[in-house]
N, C-alpha and C. Protein backbone atom coordinates (compact mmCIF):
# COMPACT_ATOMS: atom_id res chain seq x y z
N UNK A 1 264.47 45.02 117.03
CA UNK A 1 263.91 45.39 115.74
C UNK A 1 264.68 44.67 114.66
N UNK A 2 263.60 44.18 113.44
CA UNK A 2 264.46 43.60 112.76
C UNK A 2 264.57 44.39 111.39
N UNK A 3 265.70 44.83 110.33
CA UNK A 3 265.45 45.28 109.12
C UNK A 3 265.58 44.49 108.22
N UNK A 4 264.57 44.50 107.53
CA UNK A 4 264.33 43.98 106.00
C UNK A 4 265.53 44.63 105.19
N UNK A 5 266.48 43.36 104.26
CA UNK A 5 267.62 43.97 103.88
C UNK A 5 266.93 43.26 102.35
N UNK A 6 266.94 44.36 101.51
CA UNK A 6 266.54 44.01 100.24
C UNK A 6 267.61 44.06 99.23
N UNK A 7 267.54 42.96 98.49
CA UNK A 7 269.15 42.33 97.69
C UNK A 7 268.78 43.39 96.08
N UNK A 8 269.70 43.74 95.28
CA UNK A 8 269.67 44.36 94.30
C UNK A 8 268.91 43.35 93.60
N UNK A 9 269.45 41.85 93.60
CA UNK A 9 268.68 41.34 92.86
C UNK A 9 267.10 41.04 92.76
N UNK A 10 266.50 40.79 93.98
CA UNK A 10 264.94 40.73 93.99
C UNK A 10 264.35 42.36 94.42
N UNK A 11 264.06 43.01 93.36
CA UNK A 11 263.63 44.56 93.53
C UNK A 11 262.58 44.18 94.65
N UNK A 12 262.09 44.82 95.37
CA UNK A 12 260.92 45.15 96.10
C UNK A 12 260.01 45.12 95.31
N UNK A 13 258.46 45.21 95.56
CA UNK A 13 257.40 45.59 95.01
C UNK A 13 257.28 47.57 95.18
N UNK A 14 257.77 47.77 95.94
CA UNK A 14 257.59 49.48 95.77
C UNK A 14 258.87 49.84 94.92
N UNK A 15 259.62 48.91 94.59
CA UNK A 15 260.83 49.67 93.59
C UNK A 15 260.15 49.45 91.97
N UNK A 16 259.17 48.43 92.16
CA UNK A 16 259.12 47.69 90.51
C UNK A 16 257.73 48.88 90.24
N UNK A 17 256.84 49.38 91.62
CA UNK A 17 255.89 50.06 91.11
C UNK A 17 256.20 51.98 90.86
N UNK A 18 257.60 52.39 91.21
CA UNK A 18 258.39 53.19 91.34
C UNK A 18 259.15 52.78 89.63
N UNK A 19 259.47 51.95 89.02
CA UNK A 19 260.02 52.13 87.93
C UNK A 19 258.52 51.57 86.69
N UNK A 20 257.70 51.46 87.23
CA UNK A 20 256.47 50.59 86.17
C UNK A 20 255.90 52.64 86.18
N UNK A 21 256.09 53.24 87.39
CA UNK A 21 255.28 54.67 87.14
C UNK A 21 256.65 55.43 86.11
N UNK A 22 257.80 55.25 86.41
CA UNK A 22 258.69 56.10 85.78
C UNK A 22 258.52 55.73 83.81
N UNK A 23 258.42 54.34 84.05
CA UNK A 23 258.58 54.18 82.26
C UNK A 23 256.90 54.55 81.75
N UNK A 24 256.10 54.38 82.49
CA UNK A 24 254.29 54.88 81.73
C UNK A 24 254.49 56.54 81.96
N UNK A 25 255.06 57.03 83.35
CA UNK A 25 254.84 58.25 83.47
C UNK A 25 255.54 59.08 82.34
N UNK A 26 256.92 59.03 82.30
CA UNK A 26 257.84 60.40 81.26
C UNK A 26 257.30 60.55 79.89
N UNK A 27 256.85 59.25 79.43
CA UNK A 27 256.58 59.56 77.70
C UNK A 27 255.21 60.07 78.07
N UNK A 28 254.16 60.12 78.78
CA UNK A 28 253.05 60.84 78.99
C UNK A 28 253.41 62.02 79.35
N UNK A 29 253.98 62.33 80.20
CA UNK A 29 254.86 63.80 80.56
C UNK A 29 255.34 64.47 78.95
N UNK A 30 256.23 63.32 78.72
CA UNK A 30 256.74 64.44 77.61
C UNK A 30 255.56 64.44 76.34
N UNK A 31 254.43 63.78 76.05
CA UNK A 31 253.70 64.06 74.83
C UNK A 31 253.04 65.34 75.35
N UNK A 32 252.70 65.16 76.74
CA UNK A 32 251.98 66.54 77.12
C UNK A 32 252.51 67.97 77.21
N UNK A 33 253.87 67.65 77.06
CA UNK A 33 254.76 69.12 77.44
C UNK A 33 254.24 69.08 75.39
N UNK A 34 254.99 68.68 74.78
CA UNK A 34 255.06 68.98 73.11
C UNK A 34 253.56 69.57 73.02
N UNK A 35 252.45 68.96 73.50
CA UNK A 35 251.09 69.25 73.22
C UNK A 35 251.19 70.96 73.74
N UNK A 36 251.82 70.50 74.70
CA UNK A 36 251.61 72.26 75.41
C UNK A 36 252.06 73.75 74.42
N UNK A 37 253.09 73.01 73.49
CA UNK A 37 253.53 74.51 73.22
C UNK A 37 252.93 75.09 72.10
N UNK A 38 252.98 75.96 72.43
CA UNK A 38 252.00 77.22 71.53
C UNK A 38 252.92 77.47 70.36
N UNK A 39 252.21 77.90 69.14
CA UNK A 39 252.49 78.30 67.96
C UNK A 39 251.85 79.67 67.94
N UNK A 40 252.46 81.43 67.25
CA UNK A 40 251.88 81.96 67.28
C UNK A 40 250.24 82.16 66.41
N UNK A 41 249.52 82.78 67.19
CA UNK A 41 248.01 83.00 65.89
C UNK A 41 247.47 84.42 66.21
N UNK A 42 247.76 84.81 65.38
CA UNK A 42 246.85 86.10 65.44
C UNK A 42 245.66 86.62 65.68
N UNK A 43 245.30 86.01 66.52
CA UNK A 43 243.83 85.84 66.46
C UNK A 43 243.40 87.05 67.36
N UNK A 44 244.28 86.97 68.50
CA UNK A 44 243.81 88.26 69.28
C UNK A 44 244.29 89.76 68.57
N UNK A 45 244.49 89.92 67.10
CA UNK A 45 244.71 90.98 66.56
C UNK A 45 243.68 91.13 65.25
N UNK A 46 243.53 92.14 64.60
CA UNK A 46 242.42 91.94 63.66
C UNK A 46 242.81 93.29 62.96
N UNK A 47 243.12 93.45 61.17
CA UNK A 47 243.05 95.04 60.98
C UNK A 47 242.29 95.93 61.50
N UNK A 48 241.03 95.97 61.91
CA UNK A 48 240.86 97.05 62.30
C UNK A 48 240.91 97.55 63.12
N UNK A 49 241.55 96.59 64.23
CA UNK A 49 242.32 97.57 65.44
C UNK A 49 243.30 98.89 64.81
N UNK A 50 243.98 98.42 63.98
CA UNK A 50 244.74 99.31 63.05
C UNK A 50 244.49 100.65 62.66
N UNK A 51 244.88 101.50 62.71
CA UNK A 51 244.72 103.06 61.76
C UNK A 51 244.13 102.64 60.60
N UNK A 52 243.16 103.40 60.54
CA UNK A 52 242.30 103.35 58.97
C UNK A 52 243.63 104.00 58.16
N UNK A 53 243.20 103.18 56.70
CA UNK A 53 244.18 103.94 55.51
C UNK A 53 244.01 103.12 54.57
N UNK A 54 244.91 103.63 53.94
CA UNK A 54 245.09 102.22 52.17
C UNK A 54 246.58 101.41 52.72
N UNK A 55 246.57 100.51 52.74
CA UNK A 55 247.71 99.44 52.80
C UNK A 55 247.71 98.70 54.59
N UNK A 56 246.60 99.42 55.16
CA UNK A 56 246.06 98.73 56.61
C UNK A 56 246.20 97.28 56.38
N UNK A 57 245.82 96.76 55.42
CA UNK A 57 245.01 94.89 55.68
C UNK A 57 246.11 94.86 54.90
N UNK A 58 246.65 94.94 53.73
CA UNK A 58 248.44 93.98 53.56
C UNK A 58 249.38 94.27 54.33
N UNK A 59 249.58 95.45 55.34
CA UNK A 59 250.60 95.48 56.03
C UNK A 59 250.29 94.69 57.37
N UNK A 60 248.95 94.59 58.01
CA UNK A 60 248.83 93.34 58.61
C UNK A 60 249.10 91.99 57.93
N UNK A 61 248.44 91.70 57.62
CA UNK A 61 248.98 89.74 56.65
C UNK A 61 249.82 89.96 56.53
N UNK A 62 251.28 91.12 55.99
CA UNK A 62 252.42 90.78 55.64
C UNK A 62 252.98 90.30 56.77
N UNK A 63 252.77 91.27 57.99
CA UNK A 63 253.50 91.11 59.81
C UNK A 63 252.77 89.82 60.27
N UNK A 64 251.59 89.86 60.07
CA UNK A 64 251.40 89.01 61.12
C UNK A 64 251.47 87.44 60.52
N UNK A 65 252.09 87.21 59.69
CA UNK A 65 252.18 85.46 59.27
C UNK A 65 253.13 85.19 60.31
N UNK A 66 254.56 86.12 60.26
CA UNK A 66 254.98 85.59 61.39
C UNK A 66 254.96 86.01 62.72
N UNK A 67 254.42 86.97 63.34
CA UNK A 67 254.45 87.47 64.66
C UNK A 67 253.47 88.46 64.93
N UNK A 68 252.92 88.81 65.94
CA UNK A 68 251.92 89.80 66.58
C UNK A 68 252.63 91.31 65.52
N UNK A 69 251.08 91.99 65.79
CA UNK A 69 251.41 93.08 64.91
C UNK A 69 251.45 94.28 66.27
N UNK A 70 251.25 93.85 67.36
CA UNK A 70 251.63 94.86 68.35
C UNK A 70 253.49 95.18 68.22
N UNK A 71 253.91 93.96 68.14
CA UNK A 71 255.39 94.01 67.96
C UNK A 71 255.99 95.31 66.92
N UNK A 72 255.19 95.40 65.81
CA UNK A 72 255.37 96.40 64.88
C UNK A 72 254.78 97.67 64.73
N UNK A 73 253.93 98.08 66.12
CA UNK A 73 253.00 99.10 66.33
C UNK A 73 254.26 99.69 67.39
N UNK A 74 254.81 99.06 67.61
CA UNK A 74 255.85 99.31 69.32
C UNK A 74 257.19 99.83 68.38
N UNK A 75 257.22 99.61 67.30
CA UNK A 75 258.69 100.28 66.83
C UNK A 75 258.80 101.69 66.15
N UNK A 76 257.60 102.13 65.62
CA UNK A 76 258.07 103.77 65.52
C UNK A 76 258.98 104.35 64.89
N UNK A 77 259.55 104.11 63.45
CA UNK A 77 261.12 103.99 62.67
C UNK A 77 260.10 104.64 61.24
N UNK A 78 261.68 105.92 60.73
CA UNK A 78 261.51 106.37 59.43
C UNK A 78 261.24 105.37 58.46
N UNK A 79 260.74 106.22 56.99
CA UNK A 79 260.90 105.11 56.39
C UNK A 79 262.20 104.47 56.28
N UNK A 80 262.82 105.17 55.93
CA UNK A 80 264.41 104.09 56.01
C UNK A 80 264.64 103.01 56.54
N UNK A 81 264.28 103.08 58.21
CA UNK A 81 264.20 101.90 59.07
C UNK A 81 263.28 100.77 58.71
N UNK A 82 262.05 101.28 58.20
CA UNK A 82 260.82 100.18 58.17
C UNK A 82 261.30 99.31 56.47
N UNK A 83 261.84 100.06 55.93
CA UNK A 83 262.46 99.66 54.48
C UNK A 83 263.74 98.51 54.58
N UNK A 84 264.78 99.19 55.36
CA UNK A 84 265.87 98.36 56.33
C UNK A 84 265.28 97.38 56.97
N UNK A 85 264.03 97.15 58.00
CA UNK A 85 263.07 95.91 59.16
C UNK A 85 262.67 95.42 57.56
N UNK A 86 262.52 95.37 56.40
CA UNK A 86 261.83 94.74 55.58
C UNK A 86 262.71 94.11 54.53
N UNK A 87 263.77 94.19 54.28
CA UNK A 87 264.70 93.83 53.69
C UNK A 87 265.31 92.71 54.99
N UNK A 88 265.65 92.65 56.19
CA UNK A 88 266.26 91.89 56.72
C UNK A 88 264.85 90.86 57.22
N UNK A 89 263.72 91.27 57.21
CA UNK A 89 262.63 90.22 57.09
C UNK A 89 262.89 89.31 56.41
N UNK A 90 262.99 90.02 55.17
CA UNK A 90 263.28 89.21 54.09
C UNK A 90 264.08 88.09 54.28
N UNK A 91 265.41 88.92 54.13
CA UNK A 91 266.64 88.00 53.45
C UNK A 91 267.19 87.13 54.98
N UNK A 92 266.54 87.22 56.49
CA UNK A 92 266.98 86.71 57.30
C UNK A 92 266.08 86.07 58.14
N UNK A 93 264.66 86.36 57.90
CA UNK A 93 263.54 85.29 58.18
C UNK A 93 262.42 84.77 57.39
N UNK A 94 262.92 84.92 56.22
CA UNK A 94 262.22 84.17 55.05
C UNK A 94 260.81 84.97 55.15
N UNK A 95 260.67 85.94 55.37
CA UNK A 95 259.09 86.40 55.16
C UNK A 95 259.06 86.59 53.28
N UNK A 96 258.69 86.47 52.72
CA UNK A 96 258.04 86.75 51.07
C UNK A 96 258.38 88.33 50.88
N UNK A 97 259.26 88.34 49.65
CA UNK A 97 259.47 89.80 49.69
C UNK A 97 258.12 90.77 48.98
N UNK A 98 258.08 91.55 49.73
CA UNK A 98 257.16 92.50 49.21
C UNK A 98 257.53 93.44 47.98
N UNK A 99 256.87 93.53 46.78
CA UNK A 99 257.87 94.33 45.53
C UNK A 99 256.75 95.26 44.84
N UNK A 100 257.09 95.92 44.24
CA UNK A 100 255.98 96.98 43.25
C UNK A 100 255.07 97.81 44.22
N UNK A 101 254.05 97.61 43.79
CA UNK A 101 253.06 98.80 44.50
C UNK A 101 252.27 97.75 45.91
N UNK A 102 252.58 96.31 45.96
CA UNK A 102 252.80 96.01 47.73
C UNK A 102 253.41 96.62 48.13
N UNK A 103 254.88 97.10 48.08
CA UNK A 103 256.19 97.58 49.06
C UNK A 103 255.53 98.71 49.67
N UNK A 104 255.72 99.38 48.15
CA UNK A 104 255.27 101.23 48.82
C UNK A 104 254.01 101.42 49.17
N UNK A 105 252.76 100.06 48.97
CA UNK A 105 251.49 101.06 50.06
C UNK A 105 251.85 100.12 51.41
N UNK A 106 253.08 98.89 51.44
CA UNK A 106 252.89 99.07 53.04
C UNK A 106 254.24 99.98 53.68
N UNK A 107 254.91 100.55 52.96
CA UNK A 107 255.88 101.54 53.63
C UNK A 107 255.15 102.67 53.62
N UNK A 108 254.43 103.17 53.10
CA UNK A 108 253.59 104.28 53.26
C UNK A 108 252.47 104.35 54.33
N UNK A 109 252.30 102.76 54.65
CA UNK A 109 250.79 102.81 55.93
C UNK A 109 251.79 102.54 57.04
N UNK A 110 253.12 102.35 57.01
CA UNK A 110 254.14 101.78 58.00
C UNK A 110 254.69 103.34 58.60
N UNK A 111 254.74 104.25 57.36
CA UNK A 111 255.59 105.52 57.54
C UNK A 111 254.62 106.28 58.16
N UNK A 112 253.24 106.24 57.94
CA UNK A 112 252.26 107.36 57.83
C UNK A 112 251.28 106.95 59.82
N UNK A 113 251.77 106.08 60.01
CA UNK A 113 251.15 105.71 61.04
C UNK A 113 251.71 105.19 62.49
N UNK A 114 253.18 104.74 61.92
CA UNK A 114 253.87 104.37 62.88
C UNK A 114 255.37 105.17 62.72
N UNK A 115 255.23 106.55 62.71
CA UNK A 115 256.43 107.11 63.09
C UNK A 115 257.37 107.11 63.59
N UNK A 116 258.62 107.54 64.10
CA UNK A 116 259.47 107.41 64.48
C UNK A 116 259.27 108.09 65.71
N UNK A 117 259.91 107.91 67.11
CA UNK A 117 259.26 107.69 68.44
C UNK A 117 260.56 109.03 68.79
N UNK A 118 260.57 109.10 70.10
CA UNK A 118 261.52 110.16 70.90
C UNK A 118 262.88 109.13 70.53
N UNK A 119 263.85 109.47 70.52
CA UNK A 119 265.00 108.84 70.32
C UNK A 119 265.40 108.17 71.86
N UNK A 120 266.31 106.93 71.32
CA UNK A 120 266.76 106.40 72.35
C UNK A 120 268.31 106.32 72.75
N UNK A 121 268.65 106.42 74.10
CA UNK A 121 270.14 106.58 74.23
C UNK A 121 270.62 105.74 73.01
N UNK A 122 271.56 105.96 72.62
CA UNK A 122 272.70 105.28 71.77
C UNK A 122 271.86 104.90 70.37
N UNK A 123 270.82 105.76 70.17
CA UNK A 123 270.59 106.16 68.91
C UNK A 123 269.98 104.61 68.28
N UNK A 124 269.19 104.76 66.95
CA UNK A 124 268.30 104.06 66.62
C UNK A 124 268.95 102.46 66.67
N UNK A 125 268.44 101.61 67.15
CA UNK A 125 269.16 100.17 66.24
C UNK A 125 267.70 99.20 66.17
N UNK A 126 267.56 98.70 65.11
CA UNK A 126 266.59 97.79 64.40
C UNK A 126 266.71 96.35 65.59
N UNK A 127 265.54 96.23 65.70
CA UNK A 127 264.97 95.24 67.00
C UNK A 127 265.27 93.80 66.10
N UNK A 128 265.40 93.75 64.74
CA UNK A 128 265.57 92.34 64.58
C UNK A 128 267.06 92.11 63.79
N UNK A 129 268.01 93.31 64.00
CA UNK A 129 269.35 92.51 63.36
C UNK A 129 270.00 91.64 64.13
N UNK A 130 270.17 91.36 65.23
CA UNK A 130 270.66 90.62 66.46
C UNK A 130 270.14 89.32 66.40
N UNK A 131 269.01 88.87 66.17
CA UNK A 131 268.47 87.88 66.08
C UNK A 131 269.20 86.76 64.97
């Protein structure tokens, strides 16, 4: 038997079609991964899934520019807390501060609908100061 001894210098034809797929393939790979990633949209949420009330449709648009409003149906906090989640909105993820008679009809559709839940071991802590 004889082996074909291939010199670094003259690549093979399966090495040149092995590096002709690597340089067309990755930048197609990677435009398609960037294409892939999702941005949130609210789309699968809508106020009137929501509790009827007064401050229903601004306390949605306020939550949901940046994130699902299930996220804020799942927390269950006095007003204190939802006043506290709205101040660190604020001043630590740039949401638009809410002031005057915005604040209090969405702390009032926040207080009046999404209560404060059974307590949890080691007592209340706000889901977005950690972040």
């Amino acid at each position: 038997m004889q082996f074909l001894q291939v010199s670094a210098a003259a690549p093979s034809a399966r090495r040149l079609t092995l590096l002709a797929t690597l340089l067309v393939g990755v930048p197609l790979f990677a435009g398609f991964a960037v294409a892939q990633q999702q941005t949130f949209n609210p789309r699968d949420e809508s106020p009137e899934e929501l509790p009827a009330g007064p401050g229903r449709d601004e306390t949605f648009y306020s939550c949901t520019a940046c994130h699902g409003f299930k996220l804020v149906a799942q927390q269950g906090m006095s007003r204190r807390q939802w006043e506290d989640t709205l101040v660190v909105m604020t001043q630590r993820h740039g949401m638009p501060a809410l002031e005057g008679d915005d604040r209090e009809l969405v702390l009032k559709y926040l207080e009046t609908h999404y209560p404060p839940t059974a307590a949890a071991p080691g007592g209340w802590q706000n889901p977005f100061l950690n972040r």
